[in-house]
Protein backbone atom coordinates (compact mmCIF):
# COMPACT_ATOMS: atom_id res chain seq x y z
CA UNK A 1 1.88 -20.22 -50.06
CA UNK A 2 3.74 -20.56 -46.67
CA UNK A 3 1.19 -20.99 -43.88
CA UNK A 4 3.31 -18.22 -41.57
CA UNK A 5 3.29 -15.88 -44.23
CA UNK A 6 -0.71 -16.20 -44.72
CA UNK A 7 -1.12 -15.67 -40.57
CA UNK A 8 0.81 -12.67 -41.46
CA UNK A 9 -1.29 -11.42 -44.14
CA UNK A 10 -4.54 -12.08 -42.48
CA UNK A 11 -3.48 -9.92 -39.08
CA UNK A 12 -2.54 -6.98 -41.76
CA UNK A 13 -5.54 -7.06 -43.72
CA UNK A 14 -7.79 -7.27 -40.83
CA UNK A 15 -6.34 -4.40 -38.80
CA UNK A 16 -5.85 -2.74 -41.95
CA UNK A 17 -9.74 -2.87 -42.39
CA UNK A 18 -10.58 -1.86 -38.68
CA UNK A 19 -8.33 1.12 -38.80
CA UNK A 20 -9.70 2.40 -41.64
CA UNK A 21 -13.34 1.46 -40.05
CA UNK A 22 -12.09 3.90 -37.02
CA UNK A 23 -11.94 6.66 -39.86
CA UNK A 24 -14.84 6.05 -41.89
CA UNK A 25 -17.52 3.78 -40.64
CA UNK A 26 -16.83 3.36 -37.01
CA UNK A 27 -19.63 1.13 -36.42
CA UNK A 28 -18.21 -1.78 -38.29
CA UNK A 29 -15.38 -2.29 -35.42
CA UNK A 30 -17.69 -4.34 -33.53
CA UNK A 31 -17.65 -6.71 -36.41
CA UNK A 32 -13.79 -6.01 -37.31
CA UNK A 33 -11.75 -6.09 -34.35
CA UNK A 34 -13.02 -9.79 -33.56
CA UNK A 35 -11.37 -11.08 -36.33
CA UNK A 36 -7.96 -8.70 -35.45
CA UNK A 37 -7.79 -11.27 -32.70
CA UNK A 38 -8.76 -14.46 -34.25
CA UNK A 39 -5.95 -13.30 -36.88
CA UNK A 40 -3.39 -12.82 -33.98
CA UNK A 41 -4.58 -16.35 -32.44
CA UNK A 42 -3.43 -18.05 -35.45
CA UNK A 43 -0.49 -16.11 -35.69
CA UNK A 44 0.01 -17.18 -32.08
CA UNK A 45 -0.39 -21.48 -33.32
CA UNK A 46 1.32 -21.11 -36.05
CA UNK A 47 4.90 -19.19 -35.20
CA UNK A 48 4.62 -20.45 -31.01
CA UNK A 49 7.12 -23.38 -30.41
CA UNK A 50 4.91 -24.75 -27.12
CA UNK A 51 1.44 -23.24 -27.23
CA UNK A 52 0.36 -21.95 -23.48
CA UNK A 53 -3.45 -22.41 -24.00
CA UNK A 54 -3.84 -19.43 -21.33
CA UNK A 55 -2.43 -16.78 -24.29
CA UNK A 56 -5.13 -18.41 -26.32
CA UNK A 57 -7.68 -17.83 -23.59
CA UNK A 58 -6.41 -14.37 -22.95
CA UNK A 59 -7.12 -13.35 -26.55
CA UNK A 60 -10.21 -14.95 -26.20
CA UNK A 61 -11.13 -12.71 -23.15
CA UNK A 62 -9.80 -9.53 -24.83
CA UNK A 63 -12.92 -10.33 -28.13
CA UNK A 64 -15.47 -10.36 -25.76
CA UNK A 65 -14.45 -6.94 -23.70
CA UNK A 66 -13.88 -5.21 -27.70
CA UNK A 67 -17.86 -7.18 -28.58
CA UNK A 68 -19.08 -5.20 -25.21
CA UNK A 69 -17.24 -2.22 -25.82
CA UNK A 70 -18.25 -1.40 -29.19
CA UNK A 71 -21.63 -2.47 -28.70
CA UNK A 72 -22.91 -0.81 -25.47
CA UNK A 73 -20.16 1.02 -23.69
CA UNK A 74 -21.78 2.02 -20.94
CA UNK A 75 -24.18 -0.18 -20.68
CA UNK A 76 -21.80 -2.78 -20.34
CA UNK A 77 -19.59 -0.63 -17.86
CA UNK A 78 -19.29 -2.96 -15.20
CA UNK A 79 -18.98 -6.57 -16.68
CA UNK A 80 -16.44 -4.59 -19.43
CA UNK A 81 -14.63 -3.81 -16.47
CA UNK A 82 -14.79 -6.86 -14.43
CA UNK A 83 -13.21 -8.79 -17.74
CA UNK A 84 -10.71 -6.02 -18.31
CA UNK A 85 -8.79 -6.97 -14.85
CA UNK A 86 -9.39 -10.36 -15.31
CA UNK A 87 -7.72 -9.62 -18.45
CA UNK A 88 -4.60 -7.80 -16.94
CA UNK A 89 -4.39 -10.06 -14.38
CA UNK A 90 -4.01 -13.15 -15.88
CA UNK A 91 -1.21 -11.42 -18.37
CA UNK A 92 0.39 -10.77 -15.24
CA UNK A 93 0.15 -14.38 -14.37
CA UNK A 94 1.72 -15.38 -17.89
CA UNK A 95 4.46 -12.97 -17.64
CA UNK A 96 5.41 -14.68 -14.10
CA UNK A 97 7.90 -17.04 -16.44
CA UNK A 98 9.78 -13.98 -17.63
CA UNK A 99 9.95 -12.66 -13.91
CA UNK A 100 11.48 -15.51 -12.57
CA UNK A 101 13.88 -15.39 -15.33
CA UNK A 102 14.86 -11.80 -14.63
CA UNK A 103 14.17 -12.78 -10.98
CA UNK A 104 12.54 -10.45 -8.48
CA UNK A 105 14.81 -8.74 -6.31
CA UNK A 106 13.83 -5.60 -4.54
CA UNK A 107 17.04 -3.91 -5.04
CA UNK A 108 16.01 -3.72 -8.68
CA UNK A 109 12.03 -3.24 -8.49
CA UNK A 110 13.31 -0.07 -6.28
CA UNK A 111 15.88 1.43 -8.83
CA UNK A 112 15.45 5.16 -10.16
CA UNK A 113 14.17 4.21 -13.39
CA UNK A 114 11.20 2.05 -12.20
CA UNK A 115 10.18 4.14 -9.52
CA UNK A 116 10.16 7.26 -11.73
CA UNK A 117 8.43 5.43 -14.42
CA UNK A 118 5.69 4.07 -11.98
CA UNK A 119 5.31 7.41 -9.85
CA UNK A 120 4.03 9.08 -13.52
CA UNK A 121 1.98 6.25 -14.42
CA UNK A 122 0.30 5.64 -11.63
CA UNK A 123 -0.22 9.26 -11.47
CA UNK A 124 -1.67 9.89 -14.61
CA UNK A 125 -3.91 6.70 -13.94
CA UNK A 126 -5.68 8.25 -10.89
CA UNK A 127 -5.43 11.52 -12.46
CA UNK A 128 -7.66 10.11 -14.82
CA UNK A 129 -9.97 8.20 -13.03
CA UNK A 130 -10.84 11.15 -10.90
CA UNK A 131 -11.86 12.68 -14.26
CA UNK A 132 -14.15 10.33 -15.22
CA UNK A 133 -15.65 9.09 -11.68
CA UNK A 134 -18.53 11.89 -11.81
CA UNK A 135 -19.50 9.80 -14.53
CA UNK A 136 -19.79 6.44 -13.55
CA UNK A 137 -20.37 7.44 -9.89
CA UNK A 138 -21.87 3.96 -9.48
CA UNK A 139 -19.14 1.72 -11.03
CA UNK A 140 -16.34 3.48 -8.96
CA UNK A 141 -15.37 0.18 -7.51
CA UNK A 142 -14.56 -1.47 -10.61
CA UNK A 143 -12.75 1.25 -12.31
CA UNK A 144 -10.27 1.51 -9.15
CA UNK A 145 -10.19 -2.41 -9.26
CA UNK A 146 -9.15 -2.05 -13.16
CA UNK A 147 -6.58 0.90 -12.52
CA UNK A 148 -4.98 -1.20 -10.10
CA UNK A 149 -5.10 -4.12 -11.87
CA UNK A 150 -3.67 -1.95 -14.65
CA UNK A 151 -0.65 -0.48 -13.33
CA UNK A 152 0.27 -3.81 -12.17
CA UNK A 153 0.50 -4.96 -15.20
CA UNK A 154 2.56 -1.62 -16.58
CA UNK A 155 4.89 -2.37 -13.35
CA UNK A 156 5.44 -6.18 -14.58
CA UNK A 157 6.17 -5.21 -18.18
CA UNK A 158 8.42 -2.33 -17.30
CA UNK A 159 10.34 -4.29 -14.56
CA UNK A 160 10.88 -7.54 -17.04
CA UNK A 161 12.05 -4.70 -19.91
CA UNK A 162 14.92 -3.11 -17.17
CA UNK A 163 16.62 -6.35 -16.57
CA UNK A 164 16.78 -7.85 -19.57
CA UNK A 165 19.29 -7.92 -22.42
CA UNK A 166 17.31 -9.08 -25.59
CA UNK A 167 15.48 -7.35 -28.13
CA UNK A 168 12.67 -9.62 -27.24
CA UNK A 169 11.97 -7.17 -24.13
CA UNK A 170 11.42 -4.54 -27.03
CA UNK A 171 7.97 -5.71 -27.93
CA UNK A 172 6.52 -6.36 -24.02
CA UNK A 173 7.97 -2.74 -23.80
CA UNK A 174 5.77 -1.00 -26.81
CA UNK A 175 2.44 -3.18 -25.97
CA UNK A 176 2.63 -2.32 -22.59
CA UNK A 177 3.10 1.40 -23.46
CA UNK A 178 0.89 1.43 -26.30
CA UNK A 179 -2.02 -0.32 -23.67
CA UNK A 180 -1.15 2.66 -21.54
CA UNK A 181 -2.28 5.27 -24.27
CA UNK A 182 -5.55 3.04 -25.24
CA UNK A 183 -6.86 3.02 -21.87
CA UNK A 184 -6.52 6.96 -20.60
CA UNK A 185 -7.71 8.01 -24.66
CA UNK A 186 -10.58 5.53 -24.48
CA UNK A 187 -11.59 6.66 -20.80
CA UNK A 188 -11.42 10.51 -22.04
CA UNK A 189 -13.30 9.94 -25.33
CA UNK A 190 -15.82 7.98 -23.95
CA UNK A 191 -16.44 9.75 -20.36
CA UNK A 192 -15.03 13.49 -20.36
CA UNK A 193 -13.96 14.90 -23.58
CA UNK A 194 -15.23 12.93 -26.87
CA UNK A 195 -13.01 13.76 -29.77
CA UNK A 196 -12.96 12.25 -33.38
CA UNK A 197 -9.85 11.46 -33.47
CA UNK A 198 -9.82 9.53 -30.34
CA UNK A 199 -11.27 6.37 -31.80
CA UNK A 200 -8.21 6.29 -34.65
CA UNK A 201 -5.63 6.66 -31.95
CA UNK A 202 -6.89 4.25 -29.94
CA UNK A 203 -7.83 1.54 -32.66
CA UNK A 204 -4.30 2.13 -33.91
CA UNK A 205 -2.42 1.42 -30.66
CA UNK A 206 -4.63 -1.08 -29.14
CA UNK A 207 -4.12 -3.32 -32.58
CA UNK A 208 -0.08 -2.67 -32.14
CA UNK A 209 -0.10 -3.36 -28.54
CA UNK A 210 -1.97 -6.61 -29.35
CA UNK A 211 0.86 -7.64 -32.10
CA UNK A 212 3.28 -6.84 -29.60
CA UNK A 213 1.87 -8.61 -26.96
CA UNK A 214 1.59 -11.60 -28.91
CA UNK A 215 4.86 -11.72 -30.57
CA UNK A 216 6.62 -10.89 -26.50
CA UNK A 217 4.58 -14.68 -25.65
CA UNK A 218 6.14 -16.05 -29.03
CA UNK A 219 8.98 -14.64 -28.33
CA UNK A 220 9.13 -15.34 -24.60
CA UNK A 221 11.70 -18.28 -24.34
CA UNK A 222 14.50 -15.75 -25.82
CA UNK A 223 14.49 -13.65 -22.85
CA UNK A 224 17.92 -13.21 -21.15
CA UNK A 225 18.43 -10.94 -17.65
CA UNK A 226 20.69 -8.29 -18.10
CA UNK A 227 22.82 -9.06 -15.03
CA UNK A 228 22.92 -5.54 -14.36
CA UNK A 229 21.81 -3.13 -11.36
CA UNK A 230 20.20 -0.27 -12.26
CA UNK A 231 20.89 2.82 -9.43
């Protein structure tokens, strides 16, 4: 059997299993959504043409914040946090190829379309926050670190999806929105407003955003800029 197809296979079957863990027996995710991202490393070695080791460390990263998550939420608040940015951050660094391949220009980070985009974002992000701060009064720090961290990230994926011409822009676009849904869902369920189905939502699009993600890095040499300025 074709070694690509079996990478396939392996991502389906295990996000398969860990969305239908979110339904039924939620507390086999901490076990389940490990191996969601081991699957989607060896998706990564197998279809990437030049492996960046730092996509491999990312992923790496992103187990250990799910193992914290689902086994001590808040009890884990700050070092989840702490690992989240880190986490953001350095996807920020690995999209810098993509930006200079777009190339940063401020007449097109201050187009109508970005700006719009970002003034919502940003202010659903602090709408949200202030939500939850009463709650973790004494990890405010980290949480604004994380939301800024955050919406840098959103920016970056946003600005690299306006000025470029390929469908490979298409996938940074949906992980980058479908991160945007995890995060305010996740902070609601777990600090203001818990909801059943909350944790199917957000096991849904955090597995799809982590495809996507994945498949933008394999994907990443196809990029072409547009050309075009947006006004």
């Amino acid at each position: 059997m074709n070694l690509e197809k079996i990478t396939y296979q392996l991502f389906f079957i295990t996000g398969g299993l860990a969305f239908l863990a979110s339904i039924f027996i939620n507390g086999l995710m901490i076990y389940l959504r490990p191996l969601v991202i081991m699957s989607l490393c060896f998706l990564y070695i197998k279809k990437a043409e030049k492996l960046n080791y730092l996509v491999l460390f990312s992923l790496l990263m992103l187990m250990i914040c799910e193992t914290l998550y689902f086994h001590d939420y808040l009890g884990n608040f700050e070092a989840l946090h702490i690992l989240l940015s880190s986490y953001y951050l350095l996807n920020v660094v690995l999209l810098w190829k993509s930006l200079q391949l777009v190339k940063i220009q401020f007449r097109k980070i201050f187009t109508i379309q970005l700006i719009i985009s970002m003034t919502l974002i940003t202010y659903v992000l602090v709408t949200v926050a202030n939500l939850i701060s009463p709650a973790v009064n004494e990890h405010s720090l980290v949480l604004n670190i994380l939301v800024v961290f955050f919406a840098i990230f959103i920016g970056v994926c946003y600005y690299i999806y306006l000025n470029s011409k390929t469908v490979t822009s298409y996938s940074l676009m949906v992980a980058a929105s479908c991160f945007l849904i995890v995060n305010i869902v996740t902070a609601l369920h777990r600090l203001y407003v818990p909801l059943d189905v909350f944790p199917v939502i957000t096991n849904l699009l955090q597995i799809s955003g982590q495809f996507f993600l994945v498949k933008f890095f394999i994907e990443q040499h196809n990029l072409v800029p547009s050309g075009k300025d947006y006004f």
